[in-house]
Protein backbone atom coordinates (compact mmCIF):
# COMPACT_ATOMS: atom_id res chain seq x y z
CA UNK A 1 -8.82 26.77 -12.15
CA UNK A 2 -11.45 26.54 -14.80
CA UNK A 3 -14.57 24.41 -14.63
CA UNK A 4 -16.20 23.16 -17.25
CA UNK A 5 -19.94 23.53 -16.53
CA UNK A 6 -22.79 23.51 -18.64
CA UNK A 7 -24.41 27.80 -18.46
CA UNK A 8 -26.40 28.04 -21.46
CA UNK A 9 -29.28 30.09 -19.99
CA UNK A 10 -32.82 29.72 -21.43
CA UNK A 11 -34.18 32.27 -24.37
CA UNK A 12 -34.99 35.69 -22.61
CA UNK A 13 -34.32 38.76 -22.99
CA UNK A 14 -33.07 41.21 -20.20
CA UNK A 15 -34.78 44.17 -19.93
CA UNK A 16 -32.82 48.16 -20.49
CA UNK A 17 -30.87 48.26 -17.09
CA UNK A 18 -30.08 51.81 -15.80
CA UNK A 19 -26.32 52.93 -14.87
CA UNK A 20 -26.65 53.13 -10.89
CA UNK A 21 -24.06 55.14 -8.68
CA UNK A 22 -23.39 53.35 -5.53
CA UNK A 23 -21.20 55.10 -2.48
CA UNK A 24 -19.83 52.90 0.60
CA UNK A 25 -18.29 54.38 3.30
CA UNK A 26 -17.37 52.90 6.67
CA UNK A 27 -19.36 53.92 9.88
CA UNK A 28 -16.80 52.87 12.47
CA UNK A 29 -18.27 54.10 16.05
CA UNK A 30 -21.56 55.48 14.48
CA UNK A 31 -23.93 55.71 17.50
CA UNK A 32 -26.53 53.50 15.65
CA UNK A 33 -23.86 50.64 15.80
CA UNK A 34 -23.41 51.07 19.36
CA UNK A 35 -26.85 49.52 20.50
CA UNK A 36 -26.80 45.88 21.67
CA UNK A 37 -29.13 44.70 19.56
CA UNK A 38 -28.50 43.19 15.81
CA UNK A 39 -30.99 44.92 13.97
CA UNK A 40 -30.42 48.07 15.38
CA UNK A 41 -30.37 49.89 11.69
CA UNK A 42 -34.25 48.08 11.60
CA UNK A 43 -36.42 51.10 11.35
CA UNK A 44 -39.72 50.17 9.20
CA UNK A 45 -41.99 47.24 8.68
CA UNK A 46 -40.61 47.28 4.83
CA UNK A 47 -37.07 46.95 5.40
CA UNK A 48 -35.23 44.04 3.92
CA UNK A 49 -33.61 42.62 6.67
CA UNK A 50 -30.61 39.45 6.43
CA UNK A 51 -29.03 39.20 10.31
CA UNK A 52 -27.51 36.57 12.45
CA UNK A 53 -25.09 37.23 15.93
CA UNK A 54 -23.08 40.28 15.30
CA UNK A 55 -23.63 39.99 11.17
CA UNK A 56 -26.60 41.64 9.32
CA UNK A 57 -27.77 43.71 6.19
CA UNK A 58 -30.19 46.13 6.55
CA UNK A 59 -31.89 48.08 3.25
CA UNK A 60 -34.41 50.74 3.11
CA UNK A 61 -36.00 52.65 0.38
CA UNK A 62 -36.05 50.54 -3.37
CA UNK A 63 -34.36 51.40 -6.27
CA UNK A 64 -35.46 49.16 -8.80
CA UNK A 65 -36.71 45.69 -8.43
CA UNK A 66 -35.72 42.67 -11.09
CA UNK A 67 -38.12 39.72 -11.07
CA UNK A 68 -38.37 36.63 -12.96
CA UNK A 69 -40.01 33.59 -13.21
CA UNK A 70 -39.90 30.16 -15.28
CA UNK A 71 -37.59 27.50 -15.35
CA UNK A 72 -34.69 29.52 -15.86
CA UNK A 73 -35.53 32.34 -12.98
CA UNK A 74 -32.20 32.10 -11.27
CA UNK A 75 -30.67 32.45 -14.52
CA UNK A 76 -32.16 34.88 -15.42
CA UNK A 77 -32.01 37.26 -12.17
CA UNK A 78 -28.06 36.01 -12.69
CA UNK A 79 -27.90 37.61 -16.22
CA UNK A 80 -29.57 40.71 -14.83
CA UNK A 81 -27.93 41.22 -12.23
CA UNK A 82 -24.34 40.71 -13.82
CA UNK A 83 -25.39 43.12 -16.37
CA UNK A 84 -26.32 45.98 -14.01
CA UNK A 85 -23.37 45.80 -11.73
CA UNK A 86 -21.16 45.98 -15.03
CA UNK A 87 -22.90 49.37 -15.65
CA UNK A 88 -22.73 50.21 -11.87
CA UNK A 89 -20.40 52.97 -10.99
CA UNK A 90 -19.26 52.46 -7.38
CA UNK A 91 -17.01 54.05 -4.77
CA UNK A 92 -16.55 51.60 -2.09
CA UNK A 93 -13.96 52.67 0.65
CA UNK A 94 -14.76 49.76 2.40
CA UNK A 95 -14.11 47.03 -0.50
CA UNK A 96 -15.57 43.39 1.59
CA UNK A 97 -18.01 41.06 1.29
CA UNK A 98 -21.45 43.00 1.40
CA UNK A 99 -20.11 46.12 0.61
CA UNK A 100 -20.35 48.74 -3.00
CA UNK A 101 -23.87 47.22 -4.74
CA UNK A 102 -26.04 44.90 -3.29
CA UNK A 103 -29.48 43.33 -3.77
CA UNK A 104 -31.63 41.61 -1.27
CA UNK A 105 -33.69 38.64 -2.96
CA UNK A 106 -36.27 35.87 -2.51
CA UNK A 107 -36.98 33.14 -4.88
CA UNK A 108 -39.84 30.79 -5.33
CA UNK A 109 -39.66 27.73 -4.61
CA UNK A 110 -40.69 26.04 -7.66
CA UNK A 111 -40.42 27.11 -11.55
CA UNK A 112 -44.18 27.35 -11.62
CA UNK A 113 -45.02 29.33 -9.16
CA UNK A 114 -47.11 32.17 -10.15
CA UNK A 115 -44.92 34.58 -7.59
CA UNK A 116 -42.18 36.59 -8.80
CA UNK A 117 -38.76 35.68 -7.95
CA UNK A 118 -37.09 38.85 -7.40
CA UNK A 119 -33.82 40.69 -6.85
CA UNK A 120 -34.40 44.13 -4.98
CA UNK A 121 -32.11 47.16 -4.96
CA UNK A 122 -32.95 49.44 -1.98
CA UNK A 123 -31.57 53.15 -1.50
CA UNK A 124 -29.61 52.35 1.20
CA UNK A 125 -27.88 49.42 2.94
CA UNK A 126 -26.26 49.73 6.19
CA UNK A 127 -24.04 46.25 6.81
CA UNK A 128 -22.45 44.85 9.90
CA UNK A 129 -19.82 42.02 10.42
CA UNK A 130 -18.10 41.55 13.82
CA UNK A 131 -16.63 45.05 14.37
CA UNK A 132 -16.59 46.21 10.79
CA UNK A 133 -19.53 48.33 10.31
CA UNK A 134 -20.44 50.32 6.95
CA UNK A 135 -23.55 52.26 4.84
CA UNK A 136 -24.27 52.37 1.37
CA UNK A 137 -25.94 54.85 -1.18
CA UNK A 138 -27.36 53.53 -4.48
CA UNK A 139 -28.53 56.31 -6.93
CA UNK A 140 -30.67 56.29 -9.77
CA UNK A 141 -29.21 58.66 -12.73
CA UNK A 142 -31.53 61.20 -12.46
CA UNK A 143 -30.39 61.52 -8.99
CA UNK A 144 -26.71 60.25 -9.32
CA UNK A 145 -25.32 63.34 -8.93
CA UNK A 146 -27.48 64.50 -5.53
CA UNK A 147 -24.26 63.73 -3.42
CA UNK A 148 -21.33 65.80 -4.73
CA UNK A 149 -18.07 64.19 -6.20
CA UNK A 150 -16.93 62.64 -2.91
CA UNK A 151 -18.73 62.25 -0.04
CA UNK A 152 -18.63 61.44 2.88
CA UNK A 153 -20.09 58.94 5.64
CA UNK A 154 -22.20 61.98 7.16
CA UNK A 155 -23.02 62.30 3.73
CA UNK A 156 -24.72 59.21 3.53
CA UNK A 157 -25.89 59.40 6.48
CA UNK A 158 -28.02 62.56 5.90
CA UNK A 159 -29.68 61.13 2.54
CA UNK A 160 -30.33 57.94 4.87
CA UNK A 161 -32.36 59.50 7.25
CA UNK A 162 -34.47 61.33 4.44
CA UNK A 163 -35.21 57.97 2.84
CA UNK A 164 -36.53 57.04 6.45
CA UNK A 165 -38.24 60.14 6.55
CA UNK A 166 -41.88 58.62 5.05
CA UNK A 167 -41.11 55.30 6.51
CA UNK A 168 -41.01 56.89 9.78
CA UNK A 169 -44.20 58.92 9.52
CA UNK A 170 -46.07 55.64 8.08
CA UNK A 171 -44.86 53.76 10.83
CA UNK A 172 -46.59 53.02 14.02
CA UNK A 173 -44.98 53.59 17.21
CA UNK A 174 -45.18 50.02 18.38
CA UNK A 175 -43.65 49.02 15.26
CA UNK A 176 -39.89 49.95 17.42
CA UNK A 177 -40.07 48.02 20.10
CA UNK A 178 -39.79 44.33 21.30
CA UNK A 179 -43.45 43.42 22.23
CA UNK A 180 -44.17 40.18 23.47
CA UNK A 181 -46.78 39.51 20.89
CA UNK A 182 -49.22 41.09 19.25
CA UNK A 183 -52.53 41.78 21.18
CA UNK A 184 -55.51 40.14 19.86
CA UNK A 185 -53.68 37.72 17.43
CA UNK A 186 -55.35 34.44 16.48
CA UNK A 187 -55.39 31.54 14.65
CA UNK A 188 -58.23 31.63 11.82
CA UNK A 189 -60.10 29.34 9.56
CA UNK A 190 -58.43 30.26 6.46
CA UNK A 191 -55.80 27.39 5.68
CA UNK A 192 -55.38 25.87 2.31
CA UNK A 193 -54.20 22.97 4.10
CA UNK A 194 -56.06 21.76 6.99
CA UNK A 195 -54.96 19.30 9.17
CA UNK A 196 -57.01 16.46 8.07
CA UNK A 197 -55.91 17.14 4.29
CA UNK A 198 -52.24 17.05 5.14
CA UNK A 199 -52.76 13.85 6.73
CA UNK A 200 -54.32 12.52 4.36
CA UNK A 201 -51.60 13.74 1.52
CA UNK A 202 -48.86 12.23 4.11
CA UNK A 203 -51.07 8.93 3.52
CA UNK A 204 -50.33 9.09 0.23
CA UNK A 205 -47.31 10.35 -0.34
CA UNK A 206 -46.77 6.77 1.99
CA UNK A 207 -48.24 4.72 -0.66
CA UNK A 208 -46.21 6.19 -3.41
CA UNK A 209 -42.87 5.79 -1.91
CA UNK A 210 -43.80 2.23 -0.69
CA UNK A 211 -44.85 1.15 -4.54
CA UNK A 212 -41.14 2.89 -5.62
CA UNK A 213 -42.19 5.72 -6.87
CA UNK A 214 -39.95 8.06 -5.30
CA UNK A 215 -37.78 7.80 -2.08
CA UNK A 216 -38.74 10.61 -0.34
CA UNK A 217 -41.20 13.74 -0.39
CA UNK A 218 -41.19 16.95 1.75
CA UNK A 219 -44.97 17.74 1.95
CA UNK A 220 -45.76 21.54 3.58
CA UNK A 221 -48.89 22.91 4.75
CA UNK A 222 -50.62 26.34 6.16
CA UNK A 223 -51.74 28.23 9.12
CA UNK A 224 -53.68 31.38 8.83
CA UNK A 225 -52.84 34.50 11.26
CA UNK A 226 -54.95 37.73 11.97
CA UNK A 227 -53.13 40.12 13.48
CA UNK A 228 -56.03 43.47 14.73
CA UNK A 229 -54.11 46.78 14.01
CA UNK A 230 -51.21 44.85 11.24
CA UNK A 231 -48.34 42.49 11.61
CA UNK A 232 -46.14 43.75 13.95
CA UNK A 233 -42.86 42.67 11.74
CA UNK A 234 -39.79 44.69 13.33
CA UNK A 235 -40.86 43.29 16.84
CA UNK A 236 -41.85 40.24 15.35
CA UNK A 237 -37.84 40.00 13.43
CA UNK A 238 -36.55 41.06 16.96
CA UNK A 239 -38.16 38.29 19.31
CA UNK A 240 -36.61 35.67 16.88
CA UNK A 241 -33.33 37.17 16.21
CA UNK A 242 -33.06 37.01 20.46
CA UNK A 243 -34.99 33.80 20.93
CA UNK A 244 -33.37 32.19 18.11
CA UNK A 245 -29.69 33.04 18.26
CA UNK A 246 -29.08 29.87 15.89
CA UNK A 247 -30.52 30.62 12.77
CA UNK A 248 -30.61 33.52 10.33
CA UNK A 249 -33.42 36.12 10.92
CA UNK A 250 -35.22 37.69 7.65
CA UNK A 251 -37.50 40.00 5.77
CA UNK A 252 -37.72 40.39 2.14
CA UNK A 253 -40.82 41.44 0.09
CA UNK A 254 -43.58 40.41 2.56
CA UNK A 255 -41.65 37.09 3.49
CA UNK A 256 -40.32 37.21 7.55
CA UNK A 257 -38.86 34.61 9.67
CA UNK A 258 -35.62 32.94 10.93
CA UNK A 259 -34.37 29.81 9.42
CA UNK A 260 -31.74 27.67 10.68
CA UNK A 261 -30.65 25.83 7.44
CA UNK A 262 -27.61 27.73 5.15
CA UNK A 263 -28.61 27.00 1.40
CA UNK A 264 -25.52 28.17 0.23
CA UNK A 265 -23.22 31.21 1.00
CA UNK A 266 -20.34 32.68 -1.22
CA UNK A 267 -17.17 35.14 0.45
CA UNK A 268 -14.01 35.52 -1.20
CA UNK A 269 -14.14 32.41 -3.01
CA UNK A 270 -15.14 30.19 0.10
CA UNK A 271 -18.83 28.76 -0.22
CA UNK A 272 -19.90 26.99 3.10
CA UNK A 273 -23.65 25.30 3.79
CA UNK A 274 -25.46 24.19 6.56
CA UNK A 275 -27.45 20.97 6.11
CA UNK A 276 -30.09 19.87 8.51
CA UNK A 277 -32.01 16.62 8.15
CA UNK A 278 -33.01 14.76 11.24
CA UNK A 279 -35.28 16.49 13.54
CA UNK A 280 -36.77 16.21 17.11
CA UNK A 281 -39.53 17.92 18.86
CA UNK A 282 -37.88 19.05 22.39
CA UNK A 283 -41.59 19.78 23.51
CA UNK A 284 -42.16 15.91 23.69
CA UNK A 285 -39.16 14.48 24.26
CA UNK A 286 -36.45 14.94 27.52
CA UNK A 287 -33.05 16.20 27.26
CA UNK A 288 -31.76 12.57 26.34
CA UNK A 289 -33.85 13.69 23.38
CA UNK A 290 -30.45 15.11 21.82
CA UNK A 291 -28.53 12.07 22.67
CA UNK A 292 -31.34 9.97 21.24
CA UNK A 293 -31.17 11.87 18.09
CA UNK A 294 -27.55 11.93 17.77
CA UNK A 295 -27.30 8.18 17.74
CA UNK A 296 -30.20 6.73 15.73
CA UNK A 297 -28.68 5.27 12.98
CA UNK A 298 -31.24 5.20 10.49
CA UNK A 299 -31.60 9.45 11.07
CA UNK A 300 -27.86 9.66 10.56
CA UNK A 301 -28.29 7.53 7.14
CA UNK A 302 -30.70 9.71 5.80
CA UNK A 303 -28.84 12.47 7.04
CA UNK A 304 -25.79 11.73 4.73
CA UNK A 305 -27.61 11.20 2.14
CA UNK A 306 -28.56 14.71 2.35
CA UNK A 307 -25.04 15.64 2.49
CA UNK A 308 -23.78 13.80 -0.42
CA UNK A 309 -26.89 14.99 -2.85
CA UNK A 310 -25.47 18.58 -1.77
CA UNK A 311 -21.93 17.77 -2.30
CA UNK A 312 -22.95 15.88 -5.87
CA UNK A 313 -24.85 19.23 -6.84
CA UNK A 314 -21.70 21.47 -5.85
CA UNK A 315 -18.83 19.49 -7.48
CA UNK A 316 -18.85 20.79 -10.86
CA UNK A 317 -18.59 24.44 -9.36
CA UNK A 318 -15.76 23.96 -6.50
CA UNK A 319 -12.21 22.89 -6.74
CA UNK A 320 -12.08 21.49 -2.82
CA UNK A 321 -14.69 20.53 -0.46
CA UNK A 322 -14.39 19.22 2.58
CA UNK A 323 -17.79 17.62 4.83
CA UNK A 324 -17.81 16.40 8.21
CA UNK A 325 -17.37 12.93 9.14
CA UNK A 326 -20.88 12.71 11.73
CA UNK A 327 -23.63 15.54 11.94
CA UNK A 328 -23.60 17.21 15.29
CA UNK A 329 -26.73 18.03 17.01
CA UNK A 330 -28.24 21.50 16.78
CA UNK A 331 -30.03 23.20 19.85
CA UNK A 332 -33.02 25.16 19.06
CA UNK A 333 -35.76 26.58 21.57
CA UNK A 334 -38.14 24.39 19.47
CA UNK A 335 -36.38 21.49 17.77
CA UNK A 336 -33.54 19.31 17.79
CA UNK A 337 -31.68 18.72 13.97
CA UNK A 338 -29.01 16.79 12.67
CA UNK A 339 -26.59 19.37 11.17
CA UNK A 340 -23.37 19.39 9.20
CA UNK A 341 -21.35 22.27 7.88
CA UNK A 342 -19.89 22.32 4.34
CA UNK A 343 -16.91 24.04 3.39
CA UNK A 344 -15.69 24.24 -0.71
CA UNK A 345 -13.42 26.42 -2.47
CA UNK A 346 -15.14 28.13 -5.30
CA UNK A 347 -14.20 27.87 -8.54
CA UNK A 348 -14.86 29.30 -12.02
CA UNK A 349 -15.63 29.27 -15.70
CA UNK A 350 -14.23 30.68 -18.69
CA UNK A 351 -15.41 34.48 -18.07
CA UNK A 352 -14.52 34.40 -14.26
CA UNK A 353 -15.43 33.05 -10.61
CA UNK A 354 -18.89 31.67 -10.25
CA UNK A 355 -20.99 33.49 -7.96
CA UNK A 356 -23.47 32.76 -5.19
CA UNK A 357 -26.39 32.89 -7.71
CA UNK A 358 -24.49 30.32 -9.45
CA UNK A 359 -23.97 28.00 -7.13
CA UNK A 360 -27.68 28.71 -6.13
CA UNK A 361 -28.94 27.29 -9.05
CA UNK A 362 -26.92 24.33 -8.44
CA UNK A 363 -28.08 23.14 -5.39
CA UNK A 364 -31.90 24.72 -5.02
CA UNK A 365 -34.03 22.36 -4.35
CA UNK A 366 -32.32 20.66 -1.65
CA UNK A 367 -33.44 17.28 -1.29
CA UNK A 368 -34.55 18.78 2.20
CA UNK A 369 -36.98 20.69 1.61
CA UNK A 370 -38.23 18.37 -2.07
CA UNK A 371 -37.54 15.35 -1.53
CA UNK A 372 -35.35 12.23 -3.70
CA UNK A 373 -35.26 12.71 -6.53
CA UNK A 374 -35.84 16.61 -6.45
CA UNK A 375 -37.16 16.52 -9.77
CA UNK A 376 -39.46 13.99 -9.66
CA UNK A 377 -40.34 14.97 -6.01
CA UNK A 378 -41.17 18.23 -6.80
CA UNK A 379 -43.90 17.11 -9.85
CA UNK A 380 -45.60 14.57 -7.20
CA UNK A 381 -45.48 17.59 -4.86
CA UNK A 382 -47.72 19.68 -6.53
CA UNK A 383 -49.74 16.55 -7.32
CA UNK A 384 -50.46 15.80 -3.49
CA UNK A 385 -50.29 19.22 -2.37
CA UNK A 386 -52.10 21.18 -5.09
CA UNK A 387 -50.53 24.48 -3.81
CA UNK A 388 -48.28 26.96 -5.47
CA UNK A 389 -46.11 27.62 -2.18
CA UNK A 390 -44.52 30.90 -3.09
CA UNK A 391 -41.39 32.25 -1.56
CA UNK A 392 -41.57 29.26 1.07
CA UNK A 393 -39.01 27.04 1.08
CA UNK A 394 -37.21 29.37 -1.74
CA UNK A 395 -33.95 30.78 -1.25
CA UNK A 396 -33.59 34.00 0.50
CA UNK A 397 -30.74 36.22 1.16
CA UNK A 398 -28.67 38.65 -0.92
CA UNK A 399 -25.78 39.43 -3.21
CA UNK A 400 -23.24 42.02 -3.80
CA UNK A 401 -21.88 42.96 -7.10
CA UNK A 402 -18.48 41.03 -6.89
CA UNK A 403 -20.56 37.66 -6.16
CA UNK A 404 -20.81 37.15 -2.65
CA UNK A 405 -23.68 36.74 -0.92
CA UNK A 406 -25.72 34.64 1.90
CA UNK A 407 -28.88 32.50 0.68
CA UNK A 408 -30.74 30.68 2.95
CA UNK A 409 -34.30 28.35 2.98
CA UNK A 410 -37.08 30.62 3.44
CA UNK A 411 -37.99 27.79 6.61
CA UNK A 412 -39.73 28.86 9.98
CA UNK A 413 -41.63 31.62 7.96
CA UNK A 414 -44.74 33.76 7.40
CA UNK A 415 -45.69 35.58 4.33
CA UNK A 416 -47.72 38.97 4.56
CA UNK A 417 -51.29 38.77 3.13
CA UNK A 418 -50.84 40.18 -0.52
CA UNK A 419 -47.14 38.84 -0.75
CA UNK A 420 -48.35 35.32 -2.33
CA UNK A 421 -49.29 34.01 -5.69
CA UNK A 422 -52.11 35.50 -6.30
CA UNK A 423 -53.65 32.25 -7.20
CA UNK A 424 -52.39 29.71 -4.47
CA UNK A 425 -54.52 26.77 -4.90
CA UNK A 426 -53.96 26.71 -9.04
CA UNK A 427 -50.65 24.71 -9.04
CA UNK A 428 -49.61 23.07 -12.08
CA UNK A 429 -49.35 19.30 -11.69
CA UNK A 430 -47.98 18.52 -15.34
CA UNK A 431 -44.45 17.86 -16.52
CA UNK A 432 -44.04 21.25 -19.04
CA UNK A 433 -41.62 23.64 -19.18
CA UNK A 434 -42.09 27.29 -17.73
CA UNK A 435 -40.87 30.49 -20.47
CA UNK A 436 -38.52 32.12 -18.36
CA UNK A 437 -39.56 36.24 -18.12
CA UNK A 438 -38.22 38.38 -16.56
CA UNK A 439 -38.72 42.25 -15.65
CA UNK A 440 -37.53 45.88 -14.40
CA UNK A 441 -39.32 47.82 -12.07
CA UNK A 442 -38.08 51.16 -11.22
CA UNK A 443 -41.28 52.62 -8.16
CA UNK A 444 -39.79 56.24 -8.25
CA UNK A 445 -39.94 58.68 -4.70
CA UNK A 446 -38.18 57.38 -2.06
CA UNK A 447 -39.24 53.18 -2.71
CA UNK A 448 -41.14 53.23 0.48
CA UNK A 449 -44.62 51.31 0.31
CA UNK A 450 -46.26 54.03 2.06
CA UNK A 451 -48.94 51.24 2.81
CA UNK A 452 -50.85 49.97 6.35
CA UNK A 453 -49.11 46.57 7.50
CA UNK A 454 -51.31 43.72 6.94
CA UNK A 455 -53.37 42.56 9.35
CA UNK A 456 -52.72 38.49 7.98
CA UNK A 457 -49.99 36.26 7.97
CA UNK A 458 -49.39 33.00 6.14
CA UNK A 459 -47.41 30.89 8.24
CA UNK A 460 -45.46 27.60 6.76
CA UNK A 461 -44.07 24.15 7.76
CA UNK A 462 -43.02 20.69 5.79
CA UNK A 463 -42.30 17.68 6.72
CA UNK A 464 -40.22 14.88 5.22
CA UNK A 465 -42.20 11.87 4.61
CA UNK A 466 -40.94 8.56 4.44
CA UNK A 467 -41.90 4.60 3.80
CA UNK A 468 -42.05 4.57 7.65
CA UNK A 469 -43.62 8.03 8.52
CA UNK A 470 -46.56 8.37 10.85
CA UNK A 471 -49.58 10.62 9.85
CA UNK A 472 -50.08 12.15 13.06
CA UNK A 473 -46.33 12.60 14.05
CA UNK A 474 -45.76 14.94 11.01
CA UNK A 475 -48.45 17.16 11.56
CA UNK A 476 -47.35 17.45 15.32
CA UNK A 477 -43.70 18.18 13.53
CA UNK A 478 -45.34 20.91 11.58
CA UNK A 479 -46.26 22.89 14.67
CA UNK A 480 -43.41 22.53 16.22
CA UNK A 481 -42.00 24.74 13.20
CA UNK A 482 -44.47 26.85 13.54
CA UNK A 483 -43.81 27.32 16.57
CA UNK A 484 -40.73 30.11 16.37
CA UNK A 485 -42.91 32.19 14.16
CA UNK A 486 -46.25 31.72 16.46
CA UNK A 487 -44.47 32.62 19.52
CA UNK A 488 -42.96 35.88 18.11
CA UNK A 489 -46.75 36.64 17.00
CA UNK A 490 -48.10 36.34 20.67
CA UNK A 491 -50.20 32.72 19.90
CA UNK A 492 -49.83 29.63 21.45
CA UNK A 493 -49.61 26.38 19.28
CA UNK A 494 -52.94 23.87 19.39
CA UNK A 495 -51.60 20.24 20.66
CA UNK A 496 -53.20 18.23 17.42
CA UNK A 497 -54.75 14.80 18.87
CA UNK A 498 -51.83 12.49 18.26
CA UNK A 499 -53.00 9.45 16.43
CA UNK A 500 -52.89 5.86 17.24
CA UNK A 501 -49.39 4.50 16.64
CA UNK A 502 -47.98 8.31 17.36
CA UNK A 503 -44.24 7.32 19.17
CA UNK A 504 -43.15 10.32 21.17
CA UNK A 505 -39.61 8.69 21.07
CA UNK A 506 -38.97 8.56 17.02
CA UNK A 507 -36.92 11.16 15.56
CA UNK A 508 -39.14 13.13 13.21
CA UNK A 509 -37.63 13.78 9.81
CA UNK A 510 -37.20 17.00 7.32
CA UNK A 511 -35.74 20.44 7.76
């Protein structure tokens, strides 16, 4: 079936895309895949890294890097993208979702961010789902013929382990193992957002909805980590894919964590979501705390609401879609959330099925993690927050060439010190457009950094606010959100003073 939707993509012009040679081949009972642990293909600190249960995407090594920014950055990435899997030439044995080319890909959160939104092609991907397990090559041309006309898995294997060859030598030992935290790690003075300034944004973000000017706003703020000796970011990816079986555990370009929210994912023409809006701090509440949650009527109103703003956004691109009836409750070590799971049959335009970047487009910002309506929300954002939040709260995820892919809300994160806008506290509060650019970078050798972790992380939490919302109670929400990503670190969360009028027994809202 053919949808009409409206594509015309903003004036830019793609950059001169090289012809790439890409080489999947199965692993079946590959030693590697026989370790009990999901990101057993994690080697280096610079991986890009996409896992959840007994399904992940591991890539090392880059072979070119697209990035983009503006309003039309998706767009844009989409165009590129398209164009250089058209000039791809791939042998994929394997032919499935994840498999031949693939990119791995974070996008800021708003159009004027000053970070790059990017799309990155590493050397080598090795995928997993269930008990299909498979590697791929990607070549540049000057090295597309380094591999003979047909090889084979040990093949791929062998150039594999040379592209880990520098990553292992930069990489220190402890960097392989599940620590429980890092020695030495510590909260520091360094937030753009300190506690009192969040509460007093949440006090006016109160006021604004109250006088009509908006129904809802998703207000975010910062904690600074040192970490002596560098992040530890493979143990760091490990602790949370084990603690936090739930969610989806990631690393792309500097950004790490493990969120529990589904933007949007794309397989054979199926697109499913996971929506969470309703949550509850299990560190102050009992285990009625779920039952509590599941029946408060007002959370479960604002809860569909969140469902049918994601369903509106996702019409025009599916020819079925079906939502649950009543959110079920979501366990987390941390948190309770109201969740729901939406299904939809994709469908397409006039040159052919949409893709996951398509329906990306469509649907980014959630209401979730912006507020209603995400337009207007996200201007009065920036006016209150006077940030430029980066990859937070962006999609995350990756793509293959034949337009699957998994994208989910860079939530429950930390960004690597050097991996932000480089001017943070310079948002744009006006209501311009952004020029979309965007650019090719091709790093040459083997695409490894070759650089010392960084010793700081950027950690990240929002909070919905609403008419009713309590000061206090959303900064306690924020650390509970931290709390996934301070755990993994090695550093206990502060206990904020809770505020007069603080009720341990509301259900907190935002994702």
């Amino acid at each position: 079936m053919t949808t009409s939707v409206n594509t015309d993509e903003p004036a830019f012009s793609l950059p001169s895309l090289p012809h790439l040679r890409v080489i999947t081949r199965a692993r079946g009972t590959h030693p590697a895949m026989a370790a009990p642990a999901t990101l057993a293909d994690v080697a280096g600190p610079w991986d890009h890294v996409w896992a959840r249960g007994e399904t992940s995407m591991v890539g090392a090594g880059e072979v070119l890097r697209l990035q983009a920014r503006g309003d039309g950055r998706i767009d844009a990435l989409a165009s590129a993208w398209r164009a250089l899997s058209s000039a791809a030439t791939v042998d994929d044995a394997v032919a499935a979702s994840g498999t031949g080319l693939a990119a791995f890909s974070s996008v800021a959160f708003s159009r004027a961010s000053g970070r790059d939104s990017v799309l990155i092609v590493p050397r080598v991907v090795w995928g997993r789902n269930g008990d299909l397990a498979w590697i791929t090559v990607i070549l540049d041309p000057e090295e597309a013929d380094a591999l003979g006309p047909d090889p084979s898995r040990d093949d791929l294997e062998t150039y594999a382990a040379q592209v880990r060859r520098k990553a292992a030598s930069d990489t220190r030992a402890s960097d392989g193992v599940v620590l429980a935290g890092s020695a030495g790690a510590r909260i520091v003075d360094d937030a753009h957002t300190s506690e009192a300034r969040f509460q007093d944004g949440v006090r006016e973000a109160i006021q604004r909805i109250r006088s009509g000017e908006l129904a809802k706003a998703v207000l975010s703020r910062d904690v600074t980590v040192d970490v002596p000796g560098g992040v530890q970011v493979v143990p760091t990816l490990q602790a949370l894919a084990a603690r936090y079986t739930d969610c989806w555990v990631y690393s792309v370009d500097g950004i790490i964590g493990a969120t529990p929210e589904m933007l949007i994912e794309a397989h054979e023409g199926i697109a499913r979501a996971r929506v969470l809006a309703g949550t509850l701090d299990r560190a102050n509440h009992g285990e009625d705390g779920a039952f509590q949650l599941a029946n408060d009527q007002k959370q479960i109103e604002e809860h569909q609401y969140a469902i049918d703003s994601l369903v509106e956004e996702l019409k025009p691109f599916v020819t079925e879609l079906h939502s649950p009836a009543a959110p079920f409750v979501l366990t987390l070590p941390n948190v309770w959330h109201l969740a729901s799971d939406v299904r939809a049959r994709i469908g397409a335009s006039e040159t052919g099925p949409y893709s996951v970047l398509d329906l990306l487009r469509a649907v980014h910002p959630t209401a979730a993690v912006c507020g209603t309506p995400r337009l207007h929300a996200g201007r009065i954002i920036r006016e209150i927050e006077r940030l430029d939040r980066g990859a937070y709260a962006g999609p995350v995820g990756w793509v293959d060439a034949r337009g699957n892919g998994e994208f989910g809300i860079a939530l429950r994160c930390g960004v690597l010190e050097g991996y932000g806008p480089t001017e943070p506290t310079a948002a744009y509060v006006g209501q311009g457009t952004f020029p979309t650019e965007v650019t090719l970078t091709r790093p040459g050798g083997d695409g490894d950094t070759g650089e010392p972790v960084p010793e700081r992380i950027r950690l990240w939490a929002g909070c919905g606010i609403v008419a009713d919302s309590e000061p206090a109670a959303e900064l306690q929400e924020t650390w509970a959100k931290m709390r996934p990503m301070l755990q993994a670190l090695g550093v206990a969360a502060p206990r904020p003073q809770l505020g007069e009028g603080f009720s341990r027994g509301r259900g907190e809202r935002a994702v």
